[in-house]
Protein backbone atom coordinates (compact mmCIF):
# COMPACT_ATOMS: atom_id res chain seq x y z
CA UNK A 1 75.81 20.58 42.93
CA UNK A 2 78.65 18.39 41.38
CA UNK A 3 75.47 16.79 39.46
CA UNK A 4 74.60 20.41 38.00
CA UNK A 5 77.92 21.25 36.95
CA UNK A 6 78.45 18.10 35.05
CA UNK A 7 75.01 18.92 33.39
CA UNK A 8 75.77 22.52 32.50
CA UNK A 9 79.98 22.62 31.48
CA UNK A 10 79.38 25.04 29.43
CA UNK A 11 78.21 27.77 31.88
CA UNK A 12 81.28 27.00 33.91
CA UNK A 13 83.40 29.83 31.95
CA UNK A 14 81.10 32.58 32.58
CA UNK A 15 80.59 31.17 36.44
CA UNK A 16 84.18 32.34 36.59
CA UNK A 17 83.42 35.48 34.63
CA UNK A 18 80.93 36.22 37.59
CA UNK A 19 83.10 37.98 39.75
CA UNK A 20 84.55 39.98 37.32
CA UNK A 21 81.45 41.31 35.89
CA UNK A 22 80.27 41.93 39.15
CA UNK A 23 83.21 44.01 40.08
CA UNK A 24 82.43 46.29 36.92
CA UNK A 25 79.05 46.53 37.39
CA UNK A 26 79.43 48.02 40.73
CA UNK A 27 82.20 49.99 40.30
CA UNK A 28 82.35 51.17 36.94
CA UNK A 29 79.04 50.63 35.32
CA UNK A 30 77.24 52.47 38.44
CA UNK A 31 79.25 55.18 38.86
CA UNK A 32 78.98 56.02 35.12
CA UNK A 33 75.49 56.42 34.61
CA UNK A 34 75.70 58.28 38.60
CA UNK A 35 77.94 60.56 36.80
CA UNK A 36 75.46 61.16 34.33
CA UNK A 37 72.46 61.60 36.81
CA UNK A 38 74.53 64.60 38.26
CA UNK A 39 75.70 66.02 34.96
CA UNK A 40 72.27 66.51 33.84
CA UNK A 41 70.91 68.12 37.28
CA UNK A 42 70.76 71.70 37.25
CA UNK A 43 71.05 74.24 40.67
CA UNK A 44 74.16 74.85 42.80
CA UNK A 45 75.22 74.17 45.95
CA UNK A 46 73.60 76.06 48.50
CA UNK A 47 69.98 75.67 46.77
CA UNK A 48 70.56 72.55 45.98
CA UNK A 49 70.72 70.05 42.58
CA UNK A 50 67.63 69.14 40.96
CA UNK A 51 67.38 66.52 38.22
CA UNK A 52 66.02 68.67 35.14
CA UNK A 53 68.03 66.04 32.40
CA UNK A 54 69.49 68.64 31.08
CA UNK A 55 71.62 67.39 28.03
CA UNK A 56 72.27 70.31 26.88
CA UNK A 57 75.32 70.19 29.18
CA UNK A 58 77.81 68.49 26.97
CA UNK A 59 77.67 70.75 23.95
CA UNK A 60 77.90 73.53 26.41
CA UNK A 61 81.28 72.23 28.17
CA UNK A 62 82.71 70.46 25.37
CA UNK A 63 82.68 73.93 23.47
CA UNK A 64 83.97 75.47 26.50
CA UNK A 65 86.91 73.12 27.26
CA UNK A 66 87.50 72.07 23.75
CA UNK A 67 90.81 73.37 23.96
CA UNK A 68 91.49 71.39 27.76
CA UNK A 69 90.22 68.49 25.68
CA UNK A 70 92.43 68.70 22.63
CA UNK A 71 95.72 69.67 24.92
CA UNK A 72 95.47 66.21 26.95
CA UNK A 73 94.36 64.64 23.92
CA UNK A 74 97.73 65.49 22.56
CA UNK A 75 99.89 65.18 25.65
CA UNK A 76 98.66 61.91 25.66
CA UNK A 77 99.65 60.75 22.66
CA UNK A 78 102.81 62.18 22.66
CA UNK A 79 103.93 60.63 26.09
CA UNK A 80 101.97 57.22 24.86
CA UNK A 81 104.66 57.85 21.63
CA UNK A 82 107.63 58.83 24.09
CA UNK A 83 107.20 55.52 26.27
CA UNK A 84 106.92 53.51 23.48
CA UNK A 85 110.19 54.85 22.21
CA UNK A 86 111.81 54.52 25.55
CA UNK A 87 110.07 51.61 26.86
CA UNK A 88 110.20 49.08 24.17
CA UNK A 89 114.03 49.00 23.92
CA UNK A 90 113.90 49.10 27.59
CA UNK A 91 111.67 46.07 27.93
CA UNK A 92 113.51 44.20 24.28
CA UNK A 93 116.64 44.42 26.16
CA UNK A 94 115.24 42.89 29.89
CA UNK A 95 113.83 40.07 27.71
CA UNK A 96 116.20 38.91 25.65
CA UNK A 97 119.50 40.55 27.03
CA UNK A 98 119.15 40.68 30.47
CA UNK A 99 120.18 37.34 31.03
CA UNK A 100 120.72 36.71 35.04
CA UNK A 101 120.56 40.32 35.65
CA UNK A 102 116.56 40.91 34.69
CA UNK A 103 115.25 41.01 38.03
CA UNK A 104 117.57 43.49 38.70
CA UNK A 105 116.48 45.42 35.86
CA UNK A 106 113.09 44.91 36.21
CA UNK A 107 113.71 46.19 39.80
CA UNK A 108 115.37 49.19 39.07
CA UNK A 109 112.28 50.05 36.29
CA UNK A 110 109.32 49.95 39.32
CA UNK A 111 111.93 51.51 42.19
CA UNK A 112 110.09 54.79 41.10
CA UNK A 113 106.93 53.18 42.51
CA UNK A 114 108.04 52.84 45.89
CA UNK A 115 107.98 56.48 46.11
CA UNK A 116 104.87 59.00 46.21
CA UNK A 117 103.29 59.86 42.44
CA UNK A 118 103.35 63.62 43.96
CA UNK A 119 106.79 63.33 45.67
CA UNK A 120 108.21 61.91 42.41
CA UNK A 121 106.54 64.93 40.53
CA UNK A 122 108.03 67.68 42.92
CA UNK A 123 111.53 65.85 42.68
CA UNK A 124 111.42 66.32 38.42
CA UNK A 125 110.43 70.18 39.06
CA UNK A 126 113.53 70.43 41.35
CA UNK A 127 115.60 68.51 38.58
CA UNK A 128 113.89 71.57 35.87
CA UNK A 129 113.75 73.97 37.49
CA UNK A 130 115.59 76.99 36.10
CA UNK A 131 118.63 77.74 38.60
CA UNK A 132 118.53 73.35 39.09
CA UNK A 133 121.33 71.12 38.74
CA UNK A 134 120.92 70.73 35.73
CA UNK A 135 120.22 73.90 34.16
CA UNK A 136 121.65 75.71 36.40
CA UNK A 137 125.02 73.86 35.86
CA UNK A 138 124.56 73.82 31.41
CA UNK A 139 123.51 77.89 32.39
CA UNK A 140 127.29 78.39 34.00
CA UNK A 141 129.09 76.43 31.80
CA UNK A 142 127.44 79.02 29.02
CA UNK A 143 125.75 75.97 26.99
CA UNK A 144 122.46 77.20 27.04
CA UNK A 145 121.35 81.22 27.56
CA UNK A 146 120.26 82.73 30.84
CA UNK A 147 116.62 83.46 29.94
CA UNK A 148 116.20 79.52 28.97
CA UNK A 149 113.74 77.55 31.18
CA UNK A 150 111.70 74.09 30.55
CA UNK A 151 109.43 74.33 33.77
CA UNK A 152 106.10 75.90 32.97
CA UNK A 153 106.33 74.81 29.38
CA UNK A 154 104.35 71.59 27.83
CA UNK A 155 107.47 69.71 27.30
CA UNK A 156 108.10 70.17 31.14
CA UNK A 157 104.20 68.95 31.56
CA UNK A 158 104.95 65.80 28.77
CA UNK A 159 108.77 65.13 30.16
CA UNK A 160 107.10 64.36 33.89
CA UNK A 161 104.33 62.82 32.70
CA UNK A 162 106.47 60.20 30.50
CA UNK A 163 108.50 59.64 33.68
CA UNK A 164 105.84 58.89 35.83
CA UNK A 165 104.15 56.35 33.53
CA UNK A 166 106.78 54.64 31.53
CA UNK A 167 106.97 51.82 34.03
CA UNK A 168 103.22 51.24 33.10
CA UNK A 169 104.73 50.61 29.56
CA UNK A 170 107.27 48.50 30.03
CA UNK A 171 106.32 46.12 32.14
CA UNK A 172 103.54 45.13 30.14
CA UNK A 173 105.50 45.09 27.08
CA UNK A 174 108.67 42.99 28.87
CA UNK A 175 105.93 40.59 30.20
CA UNK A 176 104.77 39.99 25.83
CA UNK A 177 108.37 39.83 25.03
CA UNK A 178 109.71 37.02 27.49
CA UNK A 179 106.46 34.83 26.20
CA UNK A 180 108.08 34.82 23.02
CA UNK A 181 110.31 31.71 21.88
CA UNK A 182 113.32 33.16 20.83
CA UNK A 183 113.88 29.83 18.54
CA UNK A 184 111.14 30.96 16.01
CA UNK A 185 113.59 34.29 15.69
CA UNK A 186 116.12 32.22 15.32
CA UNK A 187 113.71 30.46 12.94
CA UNK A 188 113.49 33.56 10.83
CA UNK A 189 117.25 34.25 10.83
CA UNK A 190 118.02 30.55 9.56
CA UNK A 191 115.28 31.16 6.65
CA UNK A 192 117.87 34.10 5.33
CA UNK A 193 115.44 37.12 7.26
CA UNK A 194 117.57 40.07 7.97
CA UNK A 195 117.41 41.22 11.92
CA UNK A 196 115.04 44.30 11.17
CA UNK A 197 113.01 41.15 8.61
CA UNK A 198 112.57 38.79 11.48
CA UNK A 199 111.80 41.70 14.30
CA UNK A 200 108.72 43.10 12.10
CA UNK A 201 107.42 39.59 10.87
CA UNK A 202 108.03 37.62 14.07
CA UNK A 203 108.79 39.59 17.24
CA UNK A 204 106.39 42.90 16.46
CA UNK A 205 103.34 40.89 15.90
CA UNK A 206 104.04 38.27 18.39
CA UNK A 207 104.96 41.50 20.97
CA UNK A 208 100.98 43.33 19.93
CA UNK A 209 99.29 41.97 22.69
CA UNK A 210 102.04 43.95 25.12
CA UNK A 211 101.86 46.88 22.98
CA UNK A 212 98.40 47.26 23.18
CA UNK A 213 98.14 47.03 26.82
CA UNK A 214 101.64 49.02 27.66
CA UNK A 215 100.39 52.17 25.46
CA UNK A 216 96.47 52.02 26.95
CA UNK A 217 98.41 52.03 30.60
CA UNK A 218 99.98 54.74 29.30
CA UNK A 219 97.54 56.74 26.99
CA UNK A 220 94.46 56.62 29.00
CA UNK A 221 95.94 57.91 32.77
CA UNK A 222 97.93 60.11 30.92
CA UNK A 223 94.81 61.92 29.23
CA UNK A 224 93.01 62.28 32.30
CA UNK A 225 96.75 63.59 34.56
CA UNK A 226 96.27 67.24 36.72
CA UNK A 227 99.12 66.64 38.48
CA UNK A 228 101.93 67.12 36.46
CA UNK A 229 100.27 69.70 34.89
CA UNK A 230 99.61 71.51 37.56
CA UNK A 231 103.45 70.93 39.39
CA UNK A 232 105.45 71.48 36.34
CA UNK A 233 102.88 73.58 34.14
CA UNK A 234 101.08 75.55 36.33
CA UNK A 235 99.71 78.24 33.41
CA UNK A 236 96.78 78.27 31.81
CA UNK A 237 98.32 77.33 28.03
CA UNK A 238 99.50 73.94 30.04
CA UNK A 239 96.62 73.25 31.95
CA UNK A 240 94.63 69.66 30.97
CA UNK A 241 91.34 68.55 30.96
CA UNK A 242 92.12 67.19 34.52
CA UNK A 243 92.61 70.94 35.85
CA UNK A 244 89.52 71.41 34.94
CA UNK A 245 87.91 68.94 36.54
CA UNK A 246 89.61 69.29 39.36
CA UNK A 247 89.21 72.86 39.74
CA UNK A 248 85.22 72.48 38.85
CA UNK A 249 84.77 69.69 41.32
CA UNK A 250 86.59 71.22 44.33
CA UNK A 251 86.71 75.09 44.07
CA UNK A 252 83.78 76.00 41.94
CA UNK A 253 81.85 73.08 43.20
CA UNK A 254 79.69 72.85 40.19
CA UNK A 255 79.19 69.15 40.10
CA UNK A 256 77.28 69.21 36.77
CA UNK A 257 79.48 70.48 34.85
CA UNK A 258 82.53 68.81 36.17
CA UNK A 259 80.33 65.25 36.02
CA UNK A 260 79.81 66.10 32.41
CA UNK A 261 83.27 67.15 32.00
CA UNK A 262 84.42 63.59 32.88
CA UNK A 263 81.98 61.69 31.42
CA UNK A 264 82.75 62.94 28.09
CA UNK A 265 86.45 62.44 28.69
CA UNK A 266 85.27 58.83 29.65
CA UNK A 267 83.37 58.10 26.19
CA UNK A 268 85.77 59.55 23.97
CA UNK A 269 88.55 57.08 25.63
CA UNK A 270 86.21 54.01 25.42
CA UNK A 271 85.91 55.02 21.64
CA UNK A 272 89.29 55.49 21.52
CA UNK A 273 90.20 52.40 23.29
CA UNK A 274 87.77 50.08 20.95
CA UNK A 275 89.01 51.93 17.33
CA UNK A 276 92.40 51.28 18.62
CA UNK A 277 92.04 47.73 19.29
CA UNK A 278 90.59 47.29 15.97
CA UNK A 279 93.53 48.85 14.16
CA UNK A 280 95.96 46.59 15.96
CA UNK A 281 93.66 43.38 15.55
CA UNK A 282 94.34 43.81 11.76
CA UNK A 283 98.39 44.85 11.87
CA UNK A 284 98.09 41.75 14.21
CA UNK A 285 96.73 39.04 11.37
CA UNK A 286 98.22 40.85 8.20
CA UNK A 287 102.10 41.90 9.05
């Protein structure tokens, strides 16, 4: 065996690739095109599916749900926006300020975590809600009017959803950051850069890596979310593309549609995923 190895080195990276590939094969790669079996079967549930391959499916539910489409299209970019506002600070500060105290801080950012995704969710609708501490308390003091409420609304929908994933962000991001040798900052400083010179020629395109893998954390579970919608939405202008899964999946039980539903959410984010790493590949080598 030893013999074998020494003969073929250069298979030895993709012998450690193995396991990985395998892993994706069998649960991603299967379950895709299993997803697309059932979207193109035709029937219901009591007669039973039959495979018909019928494609014309997607045109038929990507018309219907454009609008569920679009909505978590744009929730998700705002939140992916929000956390990147929030979290990069957040995660600039850990790894360069944080000094003694950044496990601390790095605690306190994935406490949230060792609570329930849905408990968390039903705590922000109690912090929202209309007669709540907080509005409740800006209501009496005569701040804001009466009639004023945030739950139910998208920014209620984008507000929980940007709580519940910023420490997807950040961590990420604090993990490119503390890779960075501060000296070739300092570097940049000592060569007469301004602070804002040396943070967009040395820190921003050093950080990329972080950023790209902070905002997909963010972006992609975002885009596919029910549950905030759902808890702090709960209308129908508010409802995502996740709703509608969910609702085709387990009350309408019309697997086709709902397996064609996510599939197409699943493509369009691939796309997404590969136009976006091309953009940043080229503000990586030219800023």
């Amino acid at each position: 065996m030893a013999g074998w190895l020494r003969q073929h080195r250069g298979l030895i990276p993709y012998l450690f690739l193995l396991p990985g590939v395998l892993w994706l094969l069998v649960f991603f790669v299967l379950p895709m095109l299993a997803m697309a079996s059932v979207a193109t079967q035709e029937g219901t549930l009591g007669t039973g599916f039959r495979q018909t391959f019928n494609v014309g499916v997607f045109p038929e539910v990507l018309d219907r749900y454009a609008p569920h489409f679009l909505r978590s299209l744009e929730y998700a970019l705002v939140v992916t926006l929000l956390t990147i506002g929030i979290g990069f600070p957040m995660a600039y500060t850990i790894a360069f300020r944080g000094g003694r105290y950044k496990n601390v801080l790095l605690l306190l950012v994935i406490m949230p975590f060792f609570t329930s995704f849905v408990i968390r969710t039903i705590s922000w609708k109690f912090i929202l809600a209309d007669q709540g501490f907080v509005l409740g308390t800006l209501k009496d003091a005569g701040i804001v009017d009466e009639g004023f409420r945030i739950l139910a609304t998208p920014a209620a929908v984008i507000s929980g959803i940007t709580y519940n994933f910023l420490p997807f962000f950040v961590l990420p991001m604090y993990v490119a950051l503390e890779r960075i040798d501060y000296r070739l900052v300092e570097a940049a400083t000592d060569l007469y850069a301004s602070r804002l010179q040396a943070f967009l020629r040395v820190t921003l395109p050093l950080s990329i890596p972080g950023l790209f893998a902070g905002s997909l954390l963010t972006f992609i579970p975002a885009a596919g979310d029910y549950i905030n919608a759902e808890l702090l939405g709960g209308t129908r202008d508010t409802q995502m593309i996740g709703n509608v899964v969910q609702t085709l999946y387990i009350v309408n039980r019309d697997y086709p549609h709902a397996a064609a539903v996510s599939l197409i959410l699943m493509v369009a984010l691939l796309v997404g995923v590969v136009a976006y790493r091309r953009v940043l590949r080229g503000q990586e080598l030219t800023v």
